[in-house]
N, C-alpha and C. Protein backbone atom coordinates (compact mmCIF):
# COMPACT_ATOMS: atom_id res chain seq x y z
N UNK A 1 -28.28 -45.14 22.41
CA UNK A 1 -28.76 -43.96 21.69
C UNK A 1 -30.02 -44.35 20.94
N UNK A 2 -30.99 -43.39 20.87
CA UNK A 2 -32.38 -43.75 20.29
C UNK A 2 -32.24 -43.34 18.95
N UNK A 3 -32.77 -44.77 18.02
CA UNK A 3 -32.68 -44.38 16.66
C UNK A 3 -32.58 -43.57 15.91
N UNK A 4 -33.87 -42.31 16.31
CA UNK A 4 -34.17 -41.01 15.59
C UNK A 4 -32.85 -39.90 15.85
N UNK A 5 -31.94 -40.20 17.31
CA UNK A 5 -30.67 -39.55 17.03
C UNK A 5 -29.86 -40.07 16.69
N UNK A 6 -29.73 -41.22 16.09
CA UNK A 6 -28.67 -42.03 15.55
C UNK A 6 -29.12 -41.52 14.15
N UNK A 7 -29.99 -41.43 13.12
CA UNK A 7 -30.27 -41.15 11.89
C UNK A 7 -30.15 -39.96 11.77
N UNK A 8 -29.79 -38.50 12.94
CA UNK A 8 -29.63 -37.37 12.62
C UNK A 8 -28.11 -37.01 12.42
N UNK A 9 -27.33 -37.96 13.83
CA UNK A 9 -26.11 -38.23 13.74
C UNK A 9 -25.31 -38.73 12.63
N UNK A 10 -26.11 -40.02 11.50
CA UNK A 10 -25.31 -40.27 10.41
C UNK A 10 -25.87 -39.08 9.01
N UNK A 11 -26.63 -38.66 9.49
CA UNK A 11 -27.19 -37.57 8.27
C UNK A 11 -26.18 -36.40 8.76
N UNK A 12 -26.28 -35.98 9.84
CA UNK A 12 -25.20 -34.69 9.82
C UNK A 12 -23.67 -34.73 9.38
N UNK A 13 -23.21 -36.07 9.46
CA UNK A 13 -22.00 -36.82 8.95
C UNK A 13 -21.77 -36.57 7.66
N UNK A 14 -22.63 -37.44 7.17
CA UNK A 14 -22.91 -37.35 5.41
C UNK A 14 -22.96 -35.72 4.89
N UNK A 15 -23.75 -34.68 6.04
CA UNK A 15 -23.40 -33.67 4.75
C UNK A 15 -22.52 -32.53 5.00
N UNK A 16 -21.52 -32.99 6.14
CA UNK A 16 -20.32 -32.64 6.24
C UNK A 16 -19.15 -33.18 5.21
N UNK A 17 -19.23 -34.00 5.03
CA UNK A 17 -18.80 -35.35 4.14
C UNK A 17 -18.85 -34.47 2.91
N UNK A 18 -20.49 -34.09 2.78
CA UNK A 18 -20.40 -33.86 1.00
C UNK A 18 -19.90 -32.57 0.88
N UNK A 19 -19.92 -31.45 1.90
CA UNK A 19 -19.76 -29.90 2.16
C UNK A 19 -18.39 -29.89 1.53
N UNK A 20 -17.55 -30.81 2.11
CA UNK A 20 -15.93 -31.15 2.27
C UNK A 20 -15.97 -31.47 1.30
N UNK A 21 -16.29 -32.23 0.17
CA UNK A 21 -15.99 -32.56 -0.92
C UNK A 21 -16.49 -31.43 -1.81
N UNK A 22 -17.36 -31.15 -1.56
CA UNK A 22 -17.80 -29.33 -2.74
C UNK A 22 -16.28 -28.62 -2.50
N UNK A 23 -16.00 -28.88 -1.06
CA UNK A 23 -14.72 -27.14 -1.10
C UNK A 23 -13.48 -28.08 -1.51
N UNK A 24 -13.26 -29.15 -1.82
CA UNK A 24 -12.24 -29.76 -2.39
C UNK A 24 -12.41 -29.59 -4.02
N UNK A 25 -13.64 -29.20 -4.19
CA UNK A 25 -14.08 -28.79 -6.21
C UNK A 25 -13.38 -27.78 -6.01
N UNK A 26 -13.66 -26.77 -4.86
CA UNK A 26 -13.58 -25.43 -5.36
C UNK A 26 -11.75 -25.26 -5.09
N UNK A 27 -10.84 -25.78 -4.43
CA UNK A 27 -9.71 -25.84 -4.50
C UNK A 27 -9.24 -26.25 -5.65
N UNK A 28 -9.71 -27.36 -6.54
CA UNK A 28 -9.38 -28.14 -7.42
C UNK A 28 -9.82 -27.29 -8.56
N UNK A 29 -11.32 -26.19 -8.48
CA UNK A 29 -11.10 -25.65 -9.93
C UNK A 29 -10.07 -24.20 -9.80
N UNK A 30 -9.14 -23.78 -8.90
CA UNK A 30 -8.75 -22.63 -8.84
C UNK A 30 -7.01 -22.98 -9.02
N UNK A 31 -6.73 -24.65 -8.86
CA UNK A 31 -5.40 -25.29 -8.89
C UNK A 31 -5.20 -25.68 -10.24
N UNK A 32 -3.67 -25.25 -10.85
CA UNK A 32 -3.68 -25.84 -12.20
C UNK A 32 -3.04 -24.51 -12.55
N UNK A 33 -2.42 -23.89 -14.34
CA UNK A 33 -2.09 -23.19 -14.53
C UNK A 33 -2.87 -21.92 -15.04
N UNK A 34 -2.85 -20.24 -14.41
CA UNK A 34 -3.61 -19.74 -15.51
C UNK A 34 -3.19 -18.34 -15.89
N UNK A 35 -3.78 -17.63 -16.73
CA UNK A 35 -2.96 -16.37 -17.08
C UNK A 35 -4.27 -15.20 -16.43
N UNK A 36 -3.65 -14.14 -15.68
CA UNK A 36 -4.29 -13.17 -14.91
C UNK A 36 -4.42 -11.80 -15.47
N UNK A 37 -5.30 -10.86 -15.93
CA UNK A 37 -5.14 -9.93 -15.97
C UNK A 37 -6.24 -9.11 -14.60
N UNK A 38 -5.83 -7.95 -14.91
CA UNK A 38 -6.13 -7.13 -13.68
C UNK A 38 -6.80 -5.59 -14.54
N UNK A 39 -7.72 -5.23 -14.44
CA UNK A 39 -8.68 -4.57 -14.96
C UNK A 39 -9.19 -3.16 -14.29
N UNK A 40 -9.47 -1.95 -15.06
CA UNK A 40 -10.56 -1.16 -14.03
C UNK A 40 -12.30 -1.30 -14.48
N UNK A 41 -12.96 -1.98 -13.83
CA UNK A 41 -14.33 -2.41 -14.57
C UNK A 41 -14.77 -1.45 -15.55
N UNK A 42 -14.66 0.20 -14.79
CA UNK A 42 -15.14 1.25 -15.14
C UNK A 42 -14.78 1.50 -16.77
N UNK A 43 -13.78 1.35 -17.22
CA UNK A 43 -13.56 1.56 -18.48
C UNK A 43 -12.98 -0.01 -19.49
N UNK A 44 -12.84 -1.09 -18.84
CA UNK A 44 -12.10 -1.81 -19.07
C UNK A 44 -10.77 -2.03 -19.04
N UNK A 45 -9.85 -0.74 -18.63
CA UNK A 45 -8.65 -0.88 -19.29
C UNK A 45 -7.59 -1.76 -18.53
N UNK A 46 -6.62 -2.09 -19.34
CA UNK A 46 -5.86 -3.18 -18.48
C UNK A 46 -5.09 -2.48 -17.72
N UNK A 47 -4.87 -3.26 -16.27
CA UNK A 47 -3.45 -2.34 -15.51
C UNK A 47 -2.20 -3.52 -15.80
N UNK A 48 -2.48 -4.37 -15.46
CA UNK A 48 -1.30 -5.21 -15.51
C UNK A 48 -1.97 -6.68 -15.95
N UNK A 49 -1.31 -7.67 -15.91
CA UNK A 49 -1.28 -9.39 -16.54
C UNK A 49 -0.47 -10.09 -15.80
N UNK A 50 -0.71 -11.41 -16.01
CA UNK A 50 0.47 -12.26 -15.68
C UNK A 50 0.12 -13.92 -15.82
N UNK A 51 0.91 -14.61 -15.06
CA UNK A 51 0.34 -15.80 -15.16
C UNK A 51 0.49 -16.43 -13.64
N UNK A 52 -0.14 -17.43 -13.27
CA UNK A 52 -0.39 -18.31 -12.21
C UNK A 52 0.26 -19.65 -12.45
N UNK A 53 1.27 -20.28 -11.50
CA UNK A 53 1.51 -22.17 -11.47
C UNK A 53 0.82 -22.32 -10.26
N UNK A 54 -0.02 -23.53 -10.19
CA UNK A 54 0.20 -24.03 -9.07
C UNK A 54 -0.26 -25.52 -9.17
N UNK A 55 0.28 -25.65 -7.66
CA UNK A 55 0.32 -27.78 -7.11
C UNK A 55 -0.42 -27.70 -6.45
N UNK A 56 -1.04 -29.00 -6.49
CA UNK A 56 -1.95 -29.53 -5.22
C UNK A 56 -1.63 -30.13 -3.93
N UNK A 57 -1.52 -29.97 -2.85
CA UNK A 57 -1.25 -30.82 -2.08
C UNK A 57 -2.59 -30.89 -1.44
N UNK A 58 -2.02 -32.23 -0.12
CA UNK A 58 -3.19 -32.76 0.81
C UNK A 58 -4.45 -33.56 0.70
N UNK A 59 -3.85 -33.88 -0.73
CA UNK A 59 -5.21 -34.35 -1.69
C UNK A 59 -6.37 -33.38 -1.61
N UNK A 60 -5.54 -32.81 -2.55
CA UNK A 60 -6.46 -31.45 -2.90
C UNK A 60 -7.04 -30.58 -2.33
N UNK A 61 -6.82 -30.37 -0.83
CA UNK A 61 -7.06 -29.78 0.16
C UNK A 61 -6.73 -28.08 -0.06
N UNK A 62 -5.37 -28.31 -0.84
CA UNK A 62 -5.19 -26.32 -1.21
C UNK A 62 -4.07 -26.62 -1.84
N UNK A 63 -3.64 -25.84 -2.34
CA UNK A 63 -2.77 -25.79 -2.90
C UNK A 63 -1.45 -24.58 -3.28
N UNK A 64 -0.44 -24.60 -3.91
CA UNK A 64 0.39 -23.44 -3.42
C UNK A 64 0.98 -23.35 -4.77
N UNK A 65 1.01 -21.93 -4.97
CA UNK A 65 1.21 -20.84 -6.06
C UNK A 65 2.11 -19.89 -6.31
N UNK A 66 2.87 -19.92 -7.50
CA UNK A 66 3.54 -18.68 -7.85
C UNK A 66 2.83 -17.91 -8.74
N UNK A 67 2.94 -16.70 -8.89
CA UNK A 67 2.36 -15.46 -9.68
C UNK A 67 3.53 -15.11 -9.89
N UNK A 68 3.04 -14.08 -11.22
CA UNK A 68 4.38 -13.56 -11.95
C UNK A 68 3.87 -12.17 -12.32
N UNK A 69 3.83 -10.87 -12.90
CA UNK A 69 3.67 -10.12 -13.17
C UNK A 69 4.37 -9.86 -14.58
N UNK A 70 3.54 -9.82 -15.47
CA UNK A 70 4.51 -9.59 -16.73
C UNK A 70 4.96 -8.08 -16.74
N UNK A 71 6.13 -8.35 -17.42
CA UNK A 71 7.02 -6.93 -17.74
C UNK A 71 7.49 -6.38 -16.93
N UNK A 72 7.93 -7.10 -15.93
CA UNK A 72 8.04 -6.50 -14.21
C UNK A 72 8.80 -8.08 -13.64
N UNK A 73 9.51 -7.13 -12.06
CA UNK A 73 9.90 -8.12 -11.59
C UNK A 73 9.25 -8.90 -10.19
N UNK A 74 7.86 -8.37 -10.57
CA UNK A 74 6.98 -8.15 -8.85
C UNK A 74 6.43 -10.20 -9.06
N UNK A 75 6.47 -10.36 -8.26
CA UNK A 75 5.72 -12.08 -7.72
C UNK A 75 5.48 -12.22 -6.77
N UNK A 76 4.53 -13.40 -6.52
CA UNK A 76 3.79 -13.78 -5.10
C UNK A 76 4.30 -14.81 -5.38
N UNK A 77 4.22 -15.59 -4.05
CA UNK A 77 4.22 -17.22 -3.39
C UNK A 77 2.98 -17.30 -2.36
N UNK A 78 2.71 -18.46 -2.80
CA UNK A 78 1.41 -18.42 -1.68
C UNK A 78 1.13 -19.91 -1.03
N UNK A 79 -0.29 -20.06 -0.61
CA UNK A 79 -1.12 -21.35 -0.45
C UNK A 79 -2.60 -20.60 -0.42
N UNK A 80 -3.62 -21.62 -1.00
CA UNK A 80 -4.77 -21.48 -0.97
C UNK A 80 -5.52 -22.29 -0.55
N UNK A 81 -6.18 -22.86 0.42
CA UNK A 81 -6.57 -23.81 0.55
C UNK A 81 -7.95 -23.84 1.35
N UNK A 82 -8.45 -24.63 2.16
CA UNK A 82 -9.53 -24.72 3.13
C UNK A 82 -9.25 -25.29 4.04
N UNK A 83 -9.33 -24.49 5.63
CA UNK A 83 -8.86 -25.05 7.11
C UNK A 83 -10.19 -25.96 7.60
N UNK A 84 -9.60 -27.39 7.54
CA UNK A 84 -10.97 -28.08 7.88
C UNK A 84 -11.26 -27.69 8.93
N UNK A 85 -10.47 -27.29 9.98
CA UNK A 85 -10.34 -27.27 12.16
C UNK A 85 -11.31 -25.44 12.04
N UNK A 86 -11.05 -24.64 11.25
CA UNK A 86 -11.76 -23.52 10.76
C UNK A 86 -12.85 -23.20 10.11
N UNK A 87 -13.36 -24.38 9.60
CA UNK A 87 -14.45 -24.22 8.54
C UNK A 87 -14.23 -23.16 7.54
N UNK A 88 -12.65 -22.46 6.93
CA UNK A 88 -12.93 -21.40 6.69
C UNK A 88 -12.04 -21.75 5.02
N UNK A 89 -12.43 -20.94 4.27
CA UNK A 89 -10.83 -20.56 2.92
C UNK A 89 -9.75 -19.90 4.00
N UNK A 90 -8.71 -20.05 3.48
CA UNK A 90 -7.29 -19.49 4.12
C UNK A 90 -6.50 -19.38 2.84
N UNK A 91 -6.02 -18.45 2.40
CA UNK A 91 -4.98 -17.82 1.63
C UNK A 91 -4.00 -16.95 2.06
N UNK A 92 -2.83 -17.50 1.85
CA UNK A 92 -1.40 -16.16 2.47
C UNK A 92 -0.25 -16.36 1.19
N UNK A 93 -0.50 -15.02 1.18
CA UNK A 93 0.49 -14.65 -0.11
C UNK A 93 1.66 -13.44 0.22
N UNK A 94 2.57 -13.54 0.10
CA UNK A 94 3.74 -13.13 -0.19
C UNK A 94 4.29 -12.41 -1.52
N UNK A 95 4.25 -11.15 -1.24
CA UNK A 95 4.86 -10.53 -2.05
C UNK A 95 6.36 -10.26 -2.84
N UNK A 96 7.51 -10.26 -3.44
CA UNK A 96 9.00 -9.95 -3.17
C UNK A 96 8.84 -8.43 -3.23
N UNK A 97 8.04 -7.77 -3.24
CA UNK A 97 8.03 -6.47 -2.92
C UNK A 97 7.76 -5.58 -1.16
N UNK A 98 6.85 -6.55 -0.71
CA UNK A 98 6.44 -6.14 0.54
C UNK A 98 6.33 -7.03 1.07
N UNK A 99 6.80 -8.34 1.46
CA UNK A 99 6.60 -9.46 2.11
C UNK A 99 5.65 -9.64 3.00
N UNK A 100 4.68 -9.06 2.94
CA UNK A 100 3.45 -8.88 3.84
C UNK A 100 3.64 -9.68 5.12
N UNK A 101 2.89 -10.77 5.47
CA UNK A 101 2.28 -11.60 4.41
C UNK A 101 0.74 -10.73 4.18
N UNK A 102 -0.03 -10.98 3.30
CA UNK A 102 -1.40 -11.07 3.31
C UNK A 102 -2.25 -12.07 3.45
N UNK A 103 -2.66 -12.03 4.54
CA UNK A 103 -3.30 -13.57 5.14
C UNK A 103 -5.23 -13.56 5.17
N UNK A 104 -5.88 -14.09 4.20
CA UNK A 104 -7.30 -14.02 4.13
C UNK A 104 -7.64 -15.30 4.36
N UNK A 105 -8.77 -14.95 5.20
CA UNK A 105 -9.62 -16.29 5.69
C UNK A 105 -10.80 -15.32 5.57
N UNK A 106 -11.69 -16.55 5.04
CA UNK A 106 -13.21 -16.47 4.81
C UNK A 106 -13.98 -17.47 4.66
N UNK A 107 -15.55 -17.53 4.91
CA UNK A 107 -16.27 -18.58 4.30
C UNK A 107 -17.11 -18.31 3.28
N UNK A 108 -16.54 -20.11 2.73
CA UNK A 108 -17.11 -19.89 1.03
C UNK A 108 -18.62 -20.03 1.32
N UNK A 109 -19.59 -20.18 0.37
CA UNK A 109 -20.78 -20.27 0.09
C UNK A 109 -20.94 -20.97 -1.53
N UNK A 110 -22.09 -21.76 -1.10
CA UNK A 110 -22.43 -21.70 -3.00
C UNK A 110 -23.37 -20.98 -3.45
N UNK A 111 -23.07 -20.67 -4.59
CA UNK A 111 -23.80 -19.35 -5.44
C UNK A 111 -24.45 -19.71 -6.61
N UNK A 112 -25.27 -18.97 -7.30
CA UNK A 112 -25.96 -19.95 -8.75
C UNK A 112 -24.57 -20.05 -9.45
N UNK A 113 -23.96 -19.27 -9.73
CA UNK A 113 -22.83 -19.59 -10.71
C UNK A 113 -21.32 -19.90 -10.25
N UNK A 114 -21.47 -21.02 -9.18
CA UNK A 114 -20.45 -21.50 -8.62
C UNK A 114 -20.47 -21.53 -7.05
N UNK A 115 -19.10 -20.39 -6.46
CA UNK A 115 -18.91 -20.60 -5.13
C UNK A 115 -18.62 -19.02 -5.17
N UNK A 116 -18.56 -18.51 -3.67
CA UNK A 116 -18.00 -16.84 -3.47
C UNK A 116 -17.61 -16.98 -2.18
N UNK A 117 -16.70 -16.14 -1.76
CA UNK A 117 -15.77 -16.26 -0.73
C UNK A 117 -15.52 -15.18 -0.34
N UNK A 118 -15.66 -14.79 0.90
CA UNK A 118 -15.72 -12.94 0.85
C UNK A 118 -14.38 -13.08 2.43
N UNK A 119 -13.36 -11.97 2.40
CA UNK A 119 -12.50 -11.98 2.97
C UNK A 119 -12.35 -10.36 3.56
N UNK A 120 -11.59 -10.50 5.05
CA UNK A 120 -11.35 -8.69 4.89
C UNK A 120 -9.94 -8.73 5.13
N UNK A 121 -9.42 -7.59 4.98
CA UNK A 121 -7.71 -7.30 5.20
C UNK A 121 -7.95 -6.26 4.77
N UNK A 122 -7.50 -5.70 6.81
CA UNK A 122 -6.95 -4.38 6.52
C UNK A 122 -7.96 -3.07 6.03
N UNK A 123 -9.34 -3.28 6.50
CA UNK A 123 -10.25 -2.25 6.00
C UNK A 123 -10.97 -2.56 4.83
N UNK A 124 -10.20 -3.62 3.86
CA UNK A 124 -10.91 -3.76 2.60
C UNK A 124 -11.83 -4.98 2.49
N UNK A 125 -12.55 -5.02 1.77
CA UNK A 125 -13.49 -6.25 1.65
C UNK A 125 -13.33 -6.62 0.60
N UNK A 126 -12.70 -8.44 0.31
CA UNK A 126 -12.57 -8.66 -0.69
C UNK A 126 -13.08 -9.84 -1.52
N UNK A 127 -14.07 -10.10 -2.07
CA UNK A 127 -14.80 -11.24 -2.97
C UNK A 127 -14.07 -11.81 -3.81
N UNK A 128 -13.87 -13.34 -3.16
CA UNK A 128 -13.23 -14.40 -4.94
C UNK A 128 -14.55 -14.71 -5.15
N UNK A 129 -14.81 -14.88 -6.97
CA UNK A 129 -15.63 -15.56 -7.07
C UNK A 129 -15.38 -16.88 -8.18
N UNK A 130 -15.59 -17.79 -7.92
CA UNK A 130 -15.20 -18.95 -8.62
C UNK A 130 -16.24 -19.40 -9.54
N UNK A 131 -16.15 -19.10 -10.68
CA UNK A 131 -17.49 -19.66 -11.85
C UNK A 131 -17.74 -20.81 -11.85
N UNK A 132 -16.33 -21.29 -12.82
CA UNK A 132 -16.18 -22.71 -12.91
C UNK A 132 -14.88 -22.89 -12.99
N UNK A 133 -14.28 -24.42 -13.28
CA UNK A 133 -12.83 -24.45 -13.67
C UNK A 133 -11.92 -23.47 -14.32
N UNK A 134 -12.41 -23.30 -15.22
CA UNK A 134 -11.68 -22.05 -16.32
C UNK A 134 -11.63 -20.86 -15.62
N UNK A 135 -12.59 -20.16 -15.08
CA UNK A 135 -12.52 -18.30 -14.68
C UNK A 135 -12.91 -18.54 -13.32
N UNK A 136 -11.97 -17.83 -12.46
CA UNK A 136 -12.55 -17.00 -11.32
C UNK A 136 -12.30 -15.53 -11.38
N UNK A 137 -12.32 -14.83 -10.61
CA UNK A 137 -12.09 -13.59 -10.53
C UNK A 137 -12.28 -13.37 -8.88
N UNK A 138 -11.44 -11.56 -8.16
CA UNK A 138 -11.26 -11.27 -7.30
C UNK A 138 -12.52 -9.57 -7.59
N UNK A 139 -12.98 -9.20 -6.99
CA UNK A 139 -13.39 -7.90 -6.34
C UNK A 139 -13.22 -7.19 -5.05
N UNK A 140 -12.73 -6.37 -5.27
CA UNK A 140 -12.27 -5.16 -4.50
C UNK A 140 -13.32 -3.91 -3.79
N UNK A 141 -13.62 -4.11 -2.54
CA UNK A 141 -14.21 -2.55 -1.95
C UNK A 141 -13.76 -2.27 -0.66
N UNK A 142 -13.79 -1.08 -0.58
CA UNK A 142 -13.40 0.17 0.17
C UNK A 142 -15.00 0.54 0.94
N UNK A 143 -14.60 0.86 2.57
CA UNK A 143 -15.80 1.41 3.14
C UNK A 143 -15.95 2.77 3.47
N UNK A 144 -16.79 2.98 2.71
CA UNK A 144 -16.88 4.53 2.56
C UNK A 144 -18.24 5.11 3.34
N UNK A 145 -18.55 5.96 4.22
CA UNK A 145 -19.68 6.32 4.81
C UNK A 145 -20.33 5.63 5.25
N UNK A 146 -19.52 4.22 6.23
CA UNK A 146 -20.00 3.08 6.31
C UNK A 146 -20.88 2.01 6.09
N UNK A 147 -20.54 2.25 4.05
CA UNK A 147 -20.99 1.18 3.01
C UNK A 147 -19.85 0.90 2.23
N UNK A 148 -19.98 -0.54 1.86
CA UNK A 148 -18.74 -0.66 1.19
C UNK A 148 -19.25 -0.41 -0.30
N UNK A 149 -18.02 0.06 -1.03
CA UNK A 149 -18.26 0.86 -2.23
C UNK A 149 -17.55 -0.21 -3.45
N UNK A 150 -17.99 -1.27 -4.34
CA UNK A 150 -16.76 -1.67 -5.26
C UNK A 150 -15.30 -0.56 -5.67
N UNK A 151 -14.24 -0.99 -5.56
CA UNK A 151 -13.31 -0.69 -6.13
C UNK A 151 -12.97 -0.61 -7.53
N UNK A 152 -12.26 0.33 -8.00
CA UNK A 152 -12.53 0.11 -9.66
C UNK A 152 -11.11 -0.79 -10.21
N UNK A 153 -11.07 -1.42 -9.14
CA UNK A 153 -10.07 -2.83 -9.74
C UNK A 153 -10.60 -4.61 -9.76
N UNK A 154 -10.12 -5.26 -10.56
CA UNK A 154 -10.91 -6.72 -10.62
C UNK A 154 -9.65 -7.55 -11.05
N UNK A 155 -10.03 -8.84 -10.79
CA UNK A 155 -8.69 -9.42 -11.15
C UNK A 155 -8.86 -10.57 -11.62
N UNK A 156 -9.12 -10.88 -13.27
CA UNK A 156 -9.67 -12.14 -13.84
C UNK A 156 -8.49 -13.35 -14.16
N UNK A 157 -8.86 -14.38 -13.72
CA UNK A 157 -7.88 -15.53 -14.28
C UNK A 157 -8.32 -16.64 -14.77
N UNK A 158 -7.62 -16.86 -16.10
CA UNK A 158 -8.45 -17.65 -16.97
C UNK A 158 -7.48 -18.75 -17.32
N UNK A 159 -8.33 -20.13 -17.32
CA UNK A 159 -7.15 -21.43 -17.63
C UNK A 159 -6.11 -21.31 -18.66
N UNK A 160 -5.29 -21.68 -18.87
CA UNK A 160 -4.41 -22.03 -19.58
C UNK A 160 -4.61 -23.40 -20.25
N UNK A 161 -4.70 -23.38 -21.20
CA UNK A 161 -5.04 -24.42 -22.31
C UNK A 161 -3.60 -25.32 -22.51
């Protein structure tokens, strides 16, 4: 093999290498415990709360989650993680209300203020966006006149101290 493709070959390596280690941040800042509320942007008002556990597995590859819903008996079980064989995010969550599952795959990106991850299910289009460790949040739209329109729901989760 001639040098100049041998130096493209270990450079394309390396920033697969580092790509994989960014989406192992972004697993690692969304793993850990946190408390959720759920919002209508439009006025602020709260619809519901709750809190988030979750573990890491795979060395940090994704990790898997219970949700709780306060004042209620509604919860998810999940995994969140990144399919290396996919290049993609993969999340499937489980409801005890509707056992779905709800299964989102998307690709992340980096953004000035972190990472964003855009997913569809089911007609809807749906944005995580990951700040930093402490806050991410979810956005919600609906395609309407074939543009998608934000939803007037959001879904913030913030570390637990």
């Amino acid at each position: 093999m001639k040098p100049l493709a041998l130096f493209f070959l270990g450079a394309s390596c390396c920033i697969a290498r580092a790509q994989q280690m960014d989406l192992k941040a972004l697993v690692s800042q969304m793993s850990g415990s946190f408390t959720w509320e759920m919002t209508k942007p439009s006025s602020q008002a709260l619809i519901r709360k709750g809190e988030r556990i979750s573990e890491s597995y795979f060395d940090g590859q994704l990790f898997m989650f219970r949700e709780t819903f306060s004042n209620s008996n509604i919860e998810q079980v999940g995994f969140f993680g990144y399919d290396t064989k996919g290049k993609q995010m993969l999340s499937v969550g489980l409801y005890n209300v509707d056992m779905g599952p709800h299964i989102l795959k998307g690709a992340p990106e980096k953004v000035d203020q972190g990472y964003q991850v855009v997913f569809f299910e089911k007609g809807k289009k749906i944005v995580l966006h990951v700040e930093n460790r402490e806050h991410h949040f979810w956005e919600y739209y609906s395609k309407i006149e074939g543009e998608w329109i934000m939803d007037d729901l959001r879904i913030d989760f913030y570390r637990k101290n």
